[in-house]
PDB file of N, CA and C in Angstrom:
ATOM      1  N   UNK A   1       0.784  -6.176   3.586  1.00  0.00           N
ATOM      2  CA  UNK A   1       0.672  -6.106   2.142  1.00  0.00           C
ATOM      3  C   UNK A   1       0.615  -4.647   1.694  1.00  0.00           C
ATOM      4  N   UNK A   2       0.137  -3.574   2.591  1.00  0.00           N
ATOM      5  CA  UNK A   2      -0.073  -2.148   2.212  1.00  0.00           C
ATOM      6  C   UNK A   2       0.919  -2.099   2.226  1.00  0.00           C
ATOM      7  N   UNK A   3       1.422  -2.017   3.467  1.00  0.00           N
ATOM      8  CA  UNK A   3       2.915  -1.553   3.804  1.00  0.00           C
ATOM      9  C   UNK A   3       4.200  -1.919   2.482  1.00  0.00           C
ATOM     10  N   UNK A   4       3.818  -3.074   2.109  1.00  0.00           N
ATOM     11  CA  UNK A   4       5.060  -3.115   1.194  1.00  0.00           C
ATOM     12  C   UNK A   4       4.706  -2.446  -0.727  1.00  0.00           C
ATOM     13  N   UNK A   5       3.425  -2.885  -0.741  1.00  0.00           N
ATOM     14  CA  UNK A   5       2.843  -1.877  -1.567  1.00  0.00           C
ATOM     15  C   UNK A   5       3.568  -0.735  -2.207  1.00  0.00           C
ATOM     16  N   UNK A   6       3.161   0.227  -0.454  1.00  0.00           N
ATOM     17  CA  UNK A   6       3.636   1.721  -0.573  1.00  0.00           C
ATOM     18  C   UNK A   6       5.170   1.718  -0.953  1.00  0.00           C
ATOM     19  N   UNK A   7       6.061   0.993  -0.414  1.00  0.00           N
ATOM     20  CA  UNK A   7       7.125   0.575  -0.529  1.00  0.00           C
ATOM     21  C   UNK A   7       7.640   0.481  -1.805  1.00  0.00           C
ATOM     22  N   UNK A   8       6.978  -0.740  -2.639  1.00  0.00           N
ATOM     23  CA  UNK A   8       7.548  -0.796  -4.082  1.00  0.00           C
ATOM     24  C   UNK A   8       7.221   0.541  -4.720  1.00  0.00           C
ATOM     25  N   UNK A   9       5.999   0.874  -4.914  1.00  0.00           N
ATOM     26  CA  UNK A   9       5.666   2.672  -5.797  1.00  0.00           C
ATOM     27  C   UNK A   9       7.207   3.849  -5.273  1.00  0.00           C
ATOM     28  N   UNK A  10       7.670   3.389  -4.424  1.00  0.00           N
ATOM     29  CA  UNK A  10       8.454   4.693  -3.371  1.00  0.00           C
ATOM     30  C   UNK A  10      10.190   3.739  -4.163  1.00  0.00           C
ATOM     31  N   UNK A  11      10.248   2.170  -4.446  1.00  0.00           N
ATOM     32  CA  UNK A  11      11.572   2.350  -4.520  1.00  0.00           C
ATOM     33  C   UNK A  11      12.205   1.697  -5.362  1.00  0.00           C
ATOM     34  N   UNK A  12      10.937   0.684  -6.214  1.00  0.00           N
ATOM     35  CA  UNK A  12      11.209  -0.343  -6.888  1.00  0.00           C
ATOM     36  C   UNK A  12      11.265   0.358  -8.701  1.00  0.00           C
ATOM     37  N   UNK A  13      11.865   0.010  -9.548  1.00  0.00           N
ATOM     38  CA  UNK A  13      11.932   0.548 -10.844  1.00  0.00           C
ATOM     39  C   UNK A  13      10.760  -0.233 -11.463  1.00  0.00           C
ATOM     40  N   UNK A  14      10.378   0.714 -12.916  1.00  0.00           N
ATOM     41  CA  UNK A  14       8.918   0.246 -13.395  1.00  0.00           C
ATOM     42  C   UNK A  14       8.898  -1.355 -13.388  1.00  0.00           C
ATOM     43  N   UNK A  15      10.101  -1.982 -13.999  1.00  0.00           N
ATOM     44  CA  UNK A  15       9.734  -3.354 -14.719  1.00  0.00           C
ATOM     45  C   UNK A  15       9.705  -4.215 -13.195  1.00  0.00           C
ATOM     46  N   UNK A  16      10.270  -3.827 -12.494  1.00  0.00           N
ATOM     47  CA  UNK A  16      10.075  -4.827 -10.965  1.00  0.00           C
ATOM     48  C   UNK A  16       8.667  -4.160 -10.405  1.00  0.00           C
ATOM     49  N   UNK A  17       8.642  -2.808 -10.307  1.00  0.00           N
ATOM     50  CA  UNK A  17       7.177  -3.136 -10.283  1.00  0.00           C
ATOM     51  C   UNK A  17       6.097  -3.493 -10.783  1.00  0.00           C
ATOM     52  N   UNK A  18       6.044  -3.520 -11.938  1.00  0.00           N
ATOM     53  CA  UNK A  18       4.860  -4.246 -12.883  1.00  0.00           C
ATOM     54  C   UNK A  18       4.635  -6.047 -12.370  1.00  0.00           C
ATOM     55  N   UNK A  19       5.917  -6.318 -12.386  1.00  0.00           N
ATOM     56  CA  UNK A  19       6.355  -8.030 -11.991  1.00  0.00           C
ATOM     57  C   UNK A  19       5.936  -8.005 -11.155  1.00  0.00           C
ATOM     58  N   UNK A  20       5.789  -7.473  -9.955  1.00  0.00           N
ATOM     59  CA  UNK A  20       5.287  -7.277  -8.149  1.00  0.00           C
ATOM     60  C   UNK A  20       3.804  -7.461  -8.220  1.00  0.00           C
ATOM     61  N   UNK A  21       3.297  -6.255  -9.004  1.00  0.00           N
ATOM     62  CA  UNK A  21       2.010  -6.613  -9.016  1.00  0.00           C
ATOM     63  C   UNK A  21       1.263  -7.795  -9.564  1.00  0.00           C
ATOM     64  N   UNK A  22       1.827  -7.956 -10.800  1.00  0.00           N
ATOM     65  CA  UNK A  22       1.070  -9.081 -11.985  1.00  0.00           C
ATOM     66  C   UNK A  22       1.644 -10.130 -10.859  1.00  0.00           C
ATOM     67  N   UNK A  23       2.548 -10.615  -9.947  1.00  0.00           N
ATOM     68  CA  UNK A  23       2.855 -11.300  -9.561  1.00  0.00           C
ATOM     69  C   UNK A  23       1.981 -11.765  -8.177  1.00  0.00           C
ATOM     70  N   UNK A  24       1.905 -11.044  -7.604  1.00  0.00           N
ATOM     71  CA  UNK A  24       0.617 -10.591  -6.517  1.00  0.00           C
ATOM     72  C   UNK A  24      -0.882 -11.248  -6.913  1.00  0.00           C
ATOM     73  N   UNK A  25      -1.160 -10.209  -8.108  1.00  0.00           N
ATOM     74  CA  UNK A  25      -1.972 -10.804  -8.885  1.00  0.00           C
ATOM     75  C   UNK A  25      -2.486 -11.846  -8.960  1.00  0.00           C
ATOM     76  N   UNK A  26      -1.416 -12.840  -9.745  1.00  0.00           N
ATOM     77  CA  UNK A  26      -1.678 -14.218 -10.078  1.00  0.00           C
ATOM     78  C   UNK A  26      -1.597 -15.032  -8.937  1.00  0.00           C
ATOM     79  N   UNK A  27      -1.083 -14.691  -7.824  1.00  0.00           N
ATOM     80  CA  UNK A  27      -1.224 -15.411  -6.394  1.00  0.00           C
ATOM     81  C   UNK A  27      -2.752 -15.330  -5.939  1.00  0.00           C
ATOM     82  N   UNK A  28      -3.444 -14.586  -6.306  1.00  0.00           N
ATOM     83  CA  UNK A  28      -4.759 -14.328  -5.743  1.00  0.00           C
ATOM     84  C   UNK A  28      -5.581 -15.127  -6.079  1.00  0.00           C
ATOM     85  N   UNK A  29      -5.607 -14.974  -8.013  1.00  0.00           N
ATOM     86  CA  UNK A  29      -6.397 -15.581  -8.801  1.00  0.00           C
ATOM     87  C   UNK A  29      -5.654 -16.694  -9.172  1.00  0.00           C
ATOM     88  N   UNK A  30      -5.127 -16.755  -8.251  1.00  0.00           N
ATOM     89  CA  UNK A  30      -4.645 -18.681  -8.953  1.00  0.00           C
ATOM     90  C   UNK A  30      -4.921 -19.632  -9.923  1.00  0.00           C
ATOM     91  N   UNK A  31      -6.353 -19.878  -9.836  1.00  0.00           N
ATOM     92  CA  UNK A  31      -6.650 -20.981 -10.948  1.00  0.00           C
ATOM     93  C   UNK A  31      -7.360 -20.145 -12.527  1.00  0.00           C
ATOM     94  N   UNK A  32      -6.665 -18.761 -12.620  1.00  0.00           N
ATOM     95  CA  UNK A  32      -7.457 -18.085 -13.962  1.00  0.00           C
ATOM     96  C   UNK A  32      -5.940 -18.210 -15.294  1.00  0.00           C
ATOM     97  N   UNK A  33      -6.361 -18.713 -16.222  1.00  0.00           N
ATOM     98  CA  UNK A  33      -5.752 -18.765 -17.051  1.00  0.00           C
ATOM     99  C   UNK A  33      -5.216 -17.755 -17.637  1.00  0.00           C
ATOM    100  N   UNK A  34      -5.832 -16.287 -17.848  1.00  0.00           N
ATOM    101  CA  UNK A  34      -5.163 -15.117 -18.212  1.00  0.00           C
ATOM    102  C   UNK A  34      -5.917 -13.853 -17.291  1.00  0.00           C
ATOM    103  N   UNK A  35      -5.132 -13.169 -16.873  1.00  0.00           N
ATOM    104  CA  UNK A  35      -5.377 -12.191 -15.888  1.00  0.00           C
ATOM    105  C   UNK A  35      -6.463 -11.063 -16.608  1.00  0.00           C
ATOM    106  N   UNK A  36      -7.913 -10.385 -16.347  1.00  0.00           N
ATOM    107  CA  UNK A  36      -8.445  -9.862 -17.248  1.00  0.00           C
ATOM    108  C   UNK A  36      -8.510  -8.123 -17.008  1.00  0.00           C
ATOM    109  N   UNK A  37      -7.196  -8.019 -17.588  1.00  0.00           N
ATOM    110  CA  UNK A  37      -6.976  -6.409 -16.570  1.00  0.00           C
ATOM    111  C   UNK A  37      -5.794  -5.837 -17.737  1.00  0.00           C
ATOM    112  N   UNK A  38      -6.338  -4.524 -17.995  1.00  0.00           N
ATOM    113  CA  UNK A  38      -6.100  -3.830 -19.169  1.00  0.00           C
ATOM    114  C   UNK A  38      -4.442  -3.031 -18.987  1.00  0.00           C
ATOM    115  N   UNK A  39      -4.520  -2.334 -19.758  1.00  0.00           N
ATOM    116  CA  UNK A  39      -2.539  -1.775 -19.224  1.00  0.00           C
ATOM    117  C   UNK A  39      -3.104  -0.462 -18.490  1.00  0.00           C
ATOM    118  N   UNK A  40      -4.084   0.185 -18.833  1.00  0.00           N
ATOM    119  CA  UNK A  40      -4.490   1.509 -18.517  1.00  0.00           C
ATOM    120  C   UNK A  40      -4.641   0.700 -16.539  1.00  0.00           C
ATOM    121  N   UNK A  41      -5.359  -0.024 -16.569  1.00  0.00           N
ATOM    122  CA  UNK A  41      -5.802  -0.592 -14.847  1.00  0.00           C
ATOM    123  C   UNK A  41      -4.116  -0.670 -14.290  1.00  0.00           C
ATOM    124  N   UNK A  42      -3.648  -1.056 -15.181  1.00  0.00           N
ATOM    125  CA  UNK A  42      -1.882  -2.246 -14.686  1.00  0.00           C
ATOM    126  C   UNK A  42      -1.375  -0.661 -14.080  1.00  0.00           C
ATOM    127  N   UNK A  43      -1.558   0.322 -15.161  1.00  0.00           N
ATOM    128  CA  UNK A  43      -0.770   1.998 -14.985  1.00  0.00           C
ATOM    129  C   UNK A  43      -1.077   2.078 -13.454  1.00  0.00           C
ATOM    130  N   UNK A  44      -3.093   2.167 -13.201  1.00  0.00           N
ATOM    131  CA  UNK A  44      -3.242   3.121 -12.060  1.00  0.00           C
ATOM    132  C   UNK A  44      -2.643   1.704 -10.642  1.00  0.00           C
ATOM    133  N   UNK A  45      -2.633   0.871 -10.832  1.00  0.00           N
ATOM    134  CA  UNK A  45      -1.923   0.436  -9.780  1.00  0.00           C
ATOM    135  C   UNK A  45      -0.846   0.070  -9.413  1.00  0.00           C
ATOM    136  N   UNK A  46       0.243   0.704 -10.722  1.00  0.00           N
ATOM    137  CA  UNK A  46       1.596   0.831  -9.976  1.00  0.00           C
ATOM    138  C   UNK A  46       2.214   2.405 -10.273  1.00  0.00           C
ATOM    139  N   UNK A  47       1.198   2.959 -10.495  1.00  0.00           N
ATOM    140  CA  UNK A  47       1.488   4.685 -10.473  1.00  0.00           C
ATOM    141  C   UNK A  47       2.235   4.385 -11.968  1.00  0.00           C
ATOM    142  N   UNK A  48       2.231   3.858 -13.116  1.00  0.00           N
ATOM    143  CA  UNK A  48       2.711   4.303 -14.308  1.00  0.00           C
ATOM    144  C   UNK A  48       1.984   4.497 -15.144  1.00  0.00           C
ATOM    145  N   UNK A  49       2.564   5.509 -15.940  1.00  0.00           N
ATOM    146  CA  UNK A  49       1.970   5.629 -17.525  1.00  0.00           C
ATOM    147  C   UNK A  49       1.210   4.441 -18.361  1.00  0.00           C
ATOM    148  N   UNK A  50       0.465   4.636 -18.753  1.00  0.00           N
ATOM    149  CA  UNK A  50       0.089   3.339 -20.008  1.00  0.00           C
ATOM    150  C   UNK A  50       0.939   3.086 -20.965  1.00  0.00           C
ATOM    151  N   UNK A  51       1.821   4.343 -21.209  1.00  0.00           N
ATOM    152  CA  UNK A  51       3.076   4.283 -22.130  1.00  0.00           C
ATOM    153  C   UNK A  51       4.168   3.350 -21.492  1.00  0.00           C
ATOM    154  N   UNK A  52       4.312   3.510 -20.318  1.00  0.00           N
ATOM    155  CA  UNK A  52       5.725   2.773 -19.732  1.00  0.00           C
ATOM    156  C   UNK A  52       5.236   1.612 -19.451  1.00  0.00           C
ATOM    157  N   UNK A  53       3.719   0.943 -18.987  1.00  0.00           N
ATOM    158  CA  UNK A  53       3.567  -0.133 -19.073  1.00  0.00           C
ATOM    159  C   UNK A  53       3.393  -0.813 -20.343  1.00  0.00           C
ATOM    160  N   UNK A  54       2.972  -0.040 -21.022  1.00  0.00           N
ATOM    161  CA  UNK A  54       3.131  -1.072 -22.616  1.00  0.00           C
ATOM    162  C   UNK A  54       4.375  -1.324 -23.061  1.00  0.00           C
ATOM    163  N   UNK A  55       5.560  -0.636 -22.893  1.00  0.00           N
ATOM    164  CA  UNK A  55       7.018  -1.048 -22.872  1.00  0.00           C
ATOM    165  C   UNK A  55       7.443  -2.435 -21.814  1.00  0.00           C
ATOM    166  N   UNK A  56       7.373  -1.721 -21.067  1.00  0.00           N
ATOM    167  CA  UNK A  56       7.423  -3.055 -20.024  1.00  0.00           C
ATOM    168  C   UNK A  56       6.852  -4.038 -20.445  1.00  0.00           C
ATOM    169  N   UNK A  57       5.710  -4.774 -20.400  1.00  0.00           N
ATOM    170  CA  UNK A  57       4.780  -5.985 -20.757  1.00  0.00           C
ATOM    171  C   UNK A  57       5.379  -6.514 -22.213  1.00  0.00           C
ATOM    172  N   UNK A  58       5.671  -5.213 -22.804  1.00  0.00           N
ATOM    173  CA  UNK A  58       6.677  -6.047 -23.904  1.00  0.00           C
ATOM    174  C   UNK A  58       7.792  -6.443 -23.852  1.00  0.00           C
ATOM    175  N   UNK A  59       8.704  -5.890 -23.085  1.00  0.00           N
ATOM    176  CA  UNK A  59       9.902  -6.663 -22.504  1.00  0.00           C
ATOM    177  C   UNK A  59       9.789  -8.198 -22.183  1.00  0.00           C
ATOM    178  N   UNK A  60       8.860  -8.211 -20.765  1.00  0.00           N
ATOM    179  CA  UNK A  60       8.392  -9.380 -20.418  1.00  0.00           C
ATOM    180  C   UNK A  60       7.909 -10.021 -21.571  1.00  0.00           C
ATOM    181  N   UNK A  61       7.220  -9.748 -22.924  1.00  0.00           N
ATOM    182  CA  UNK A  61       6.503 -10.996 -23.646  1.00  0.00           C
ATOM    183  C   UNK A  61       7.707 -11.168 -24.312  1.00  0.00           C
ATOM    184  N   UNK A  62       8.261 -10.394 -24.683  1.00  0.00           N
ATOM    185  CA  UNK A  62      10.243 -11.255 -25.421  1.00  0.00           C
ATOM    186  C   UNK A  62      10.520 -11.822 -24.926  1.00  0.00           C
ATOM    187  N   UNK A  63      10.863 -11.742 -23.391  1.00  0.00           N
ATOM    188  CA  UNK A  63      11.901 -12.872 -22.799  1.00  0.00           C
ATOM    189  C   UNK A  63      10.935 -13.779 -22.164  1.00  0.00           C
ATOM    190  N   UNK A  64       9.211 -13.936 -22.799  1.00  0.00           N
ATOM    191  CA  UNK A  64       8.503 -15.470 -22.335  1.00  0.00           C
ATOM    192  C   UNK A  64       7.826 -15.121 -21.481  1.00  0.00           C
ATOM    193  N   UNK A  65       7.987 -13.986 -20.760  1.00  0.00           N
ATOM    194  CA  UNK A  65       7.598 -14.473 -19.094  1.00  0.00           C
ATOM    195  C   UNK A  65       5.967 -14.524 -18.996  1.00  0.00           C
ATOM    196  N   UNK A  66       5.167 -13.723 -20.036  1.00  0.00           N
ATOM    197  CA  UNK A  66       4.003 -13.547 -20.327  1.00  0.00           C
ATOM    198  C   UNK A  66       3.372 -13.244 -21.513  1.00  0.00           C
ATOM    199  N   UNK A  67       2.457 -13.606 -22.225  1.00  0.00           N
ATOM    200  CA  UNK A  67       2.027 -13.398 -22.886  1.00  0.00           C
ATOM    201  C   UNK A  67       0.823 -11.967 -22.885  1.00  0.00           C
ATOM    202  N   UNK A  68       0.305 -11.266 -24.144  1.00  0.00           N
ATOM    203  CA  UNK A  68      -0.535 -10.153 -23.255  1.00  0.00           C
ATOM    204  C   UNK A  68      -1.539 -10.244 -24.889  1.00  0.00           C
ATOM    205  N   UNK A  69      -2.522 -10.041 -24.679  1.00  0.00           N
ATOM    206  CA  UNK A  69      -3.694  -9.435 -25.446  1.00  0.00           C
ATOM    207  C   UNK A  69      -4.418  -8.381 -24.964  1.00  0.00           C
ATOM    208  N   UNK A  70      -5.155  -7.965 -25.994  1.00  0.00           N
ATOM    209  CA  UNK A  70      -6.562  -6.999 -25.697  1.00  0.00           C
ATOM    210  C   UNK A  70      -6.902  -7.628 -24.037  1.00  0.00           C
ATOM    211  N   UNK A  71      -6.741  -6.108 -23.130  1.00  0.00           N
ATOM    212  CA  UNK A  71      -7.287  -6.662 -21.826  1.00  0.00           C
ATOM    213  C   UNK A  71      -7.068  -7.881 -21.287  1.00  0.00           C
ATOM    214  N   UNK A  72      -6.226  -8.489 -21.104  1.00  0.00           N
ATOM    215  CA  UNK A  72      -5.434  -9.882 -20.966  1.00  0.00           C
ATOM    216  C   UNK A  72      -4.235 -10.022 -21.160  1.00  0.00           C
ATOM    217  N   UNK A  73      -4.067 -11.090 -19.942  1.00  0.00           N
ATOM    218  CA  UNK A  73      -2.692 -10.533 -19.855  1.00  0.00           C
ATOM    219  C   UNK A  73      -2.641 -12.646 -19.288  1.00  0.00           C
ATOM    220  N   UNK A  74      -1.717 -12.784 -19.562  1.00  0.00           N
ATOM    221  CA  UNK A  74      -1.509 -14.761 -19.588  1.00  0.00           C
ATOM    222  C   UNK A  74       0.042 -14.519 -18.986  1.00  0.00           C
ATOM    223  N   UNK A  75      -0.026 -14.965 -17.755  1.00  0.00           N
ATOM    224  CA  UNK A  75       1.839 -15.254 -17.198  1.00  0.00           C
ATOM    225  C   UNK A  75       1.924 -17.172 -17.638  1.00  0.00           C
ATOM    226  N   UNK A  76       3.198 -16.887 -18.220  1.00  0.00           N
ATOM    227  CA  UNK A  76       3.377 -18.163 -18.410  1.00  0.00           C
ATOM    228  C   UNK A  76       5.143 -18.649 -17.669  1.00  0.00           C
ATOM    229  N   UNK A  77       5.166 -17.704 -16.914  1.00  0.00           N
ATOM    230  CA  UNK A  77       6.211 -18.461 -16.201  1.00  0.00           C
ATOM    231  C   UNK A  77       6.334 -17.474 -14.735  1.00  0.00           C
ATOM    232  N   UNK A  78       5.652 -17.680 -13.802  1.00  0.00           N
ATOM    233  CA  UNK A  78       5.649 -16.959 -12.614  1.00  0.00           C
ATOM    234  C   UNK A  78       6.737 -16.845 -11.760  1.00  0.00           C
ATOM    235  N   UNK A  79       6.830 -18.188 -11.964  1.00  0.00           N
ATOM    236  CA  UNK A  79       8.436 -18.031 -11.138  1.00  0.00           C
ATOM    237  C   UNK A  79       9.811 -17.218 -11.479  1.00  0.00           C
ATOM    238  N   UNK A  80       9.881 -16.939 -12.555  1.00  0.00           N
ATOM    239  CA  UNK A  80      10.547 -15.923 -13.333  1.00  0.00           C
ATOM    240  C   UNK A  80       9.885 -14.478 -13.039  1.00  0.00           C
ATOM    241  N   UNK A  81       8.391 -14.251 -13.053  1.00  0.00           N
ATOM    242  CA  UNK A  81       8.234 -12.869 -12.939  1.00  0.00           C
ATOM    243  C   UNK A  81       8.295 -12.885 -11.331  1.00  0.00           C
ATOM    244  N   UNK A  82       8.277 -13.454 -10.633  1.00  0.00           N
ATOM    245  CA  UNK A  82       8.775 -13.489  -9.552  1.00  0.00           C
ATOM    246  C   UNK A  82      10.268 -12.577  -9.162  1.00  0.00           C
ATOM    247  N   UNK A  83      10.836 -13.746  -9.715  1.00  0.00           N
ATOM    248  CA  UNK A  83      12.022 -13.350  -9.766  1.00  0.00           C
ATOM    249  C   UNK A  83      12.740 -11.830 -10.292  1.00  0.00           C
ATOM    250  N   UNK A  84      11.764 -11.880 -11.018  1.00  0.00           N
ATOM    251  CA  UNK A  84      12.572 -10.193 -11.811  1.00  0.00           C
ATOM    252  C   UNK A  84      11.671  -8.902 -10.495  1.00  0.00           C
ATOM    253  N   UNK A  85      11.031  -9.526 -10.132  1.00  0.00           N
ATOM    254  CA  UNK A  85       9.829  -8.238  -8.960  1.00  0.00           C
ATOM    255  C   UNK A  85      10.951  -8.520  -7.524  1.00  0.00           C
ATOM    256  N   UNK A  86      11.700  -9.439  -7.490  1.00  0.00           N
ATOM    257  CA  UNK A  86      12.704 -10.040  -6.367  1.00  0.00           C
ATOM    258  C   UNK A  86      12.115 -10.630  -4.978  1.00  0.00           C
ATOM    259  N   UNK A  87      10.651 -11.013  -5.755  1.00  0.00           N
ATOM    260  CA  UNK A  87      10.032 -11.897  -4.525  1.00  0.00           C
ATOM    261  C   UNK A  87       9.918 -13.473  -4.118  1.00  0.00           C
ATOM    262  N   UNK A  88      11.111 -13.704  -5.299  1.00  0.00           N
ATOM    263  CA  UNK A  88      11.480 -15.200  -5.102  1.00  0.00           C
ATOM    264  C   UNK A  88      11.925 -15.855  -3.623  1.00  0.00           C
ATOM    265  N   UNK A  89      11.397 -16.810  -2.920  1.00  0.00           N
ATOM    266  CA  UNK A  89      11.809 -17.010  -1.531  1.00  0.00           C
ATOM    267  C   UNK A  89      12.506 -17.552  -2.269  1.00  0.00           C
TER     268      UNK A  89
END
């Protein structure tokens, strides 16, 4: 899991990495209805700006894939953010 980690920060572009993590994420906490983790937290763990993640997360809430509030963050279609992070088996 490190190993690929280091990997995405080194090769993956912001919006697949944001998807990687939040995707990761929601594998962990499985049964939580909205993830409780701010954009500034989302920045320091995929090495981006708070600026480029607030772009991003808005991408994703246009095309559905998640919803986001104050410190909250709600995936409503994982298999899609899956898909855009390219960790769909």
């Amino acid at each position: 899991m490190a190993l690929r980690f280091g990997a995405d920060m080194l090769t993956l572009p912001p919006t697949q990495r944001v998807a990687a993590r939040l995707s990761d994420i929601a594998e962990v906490t499985g049964k939580l209805d909205a993830l409780p983790l701010s954009q500034q937290a989302l920045g320091e763990m995929t090495g981006l700006t708070r600026k480029t993640i607030n772009a991003v997360l808005h991408r994703l809430q246009a095309d559905k894939v998640l919803l986001c509030d104050y410190r909250r963050i709600e995936i409503r279609d994982v298999d899609r953010l899956r898909d855009i992070a390219r960790l769909s088996v």
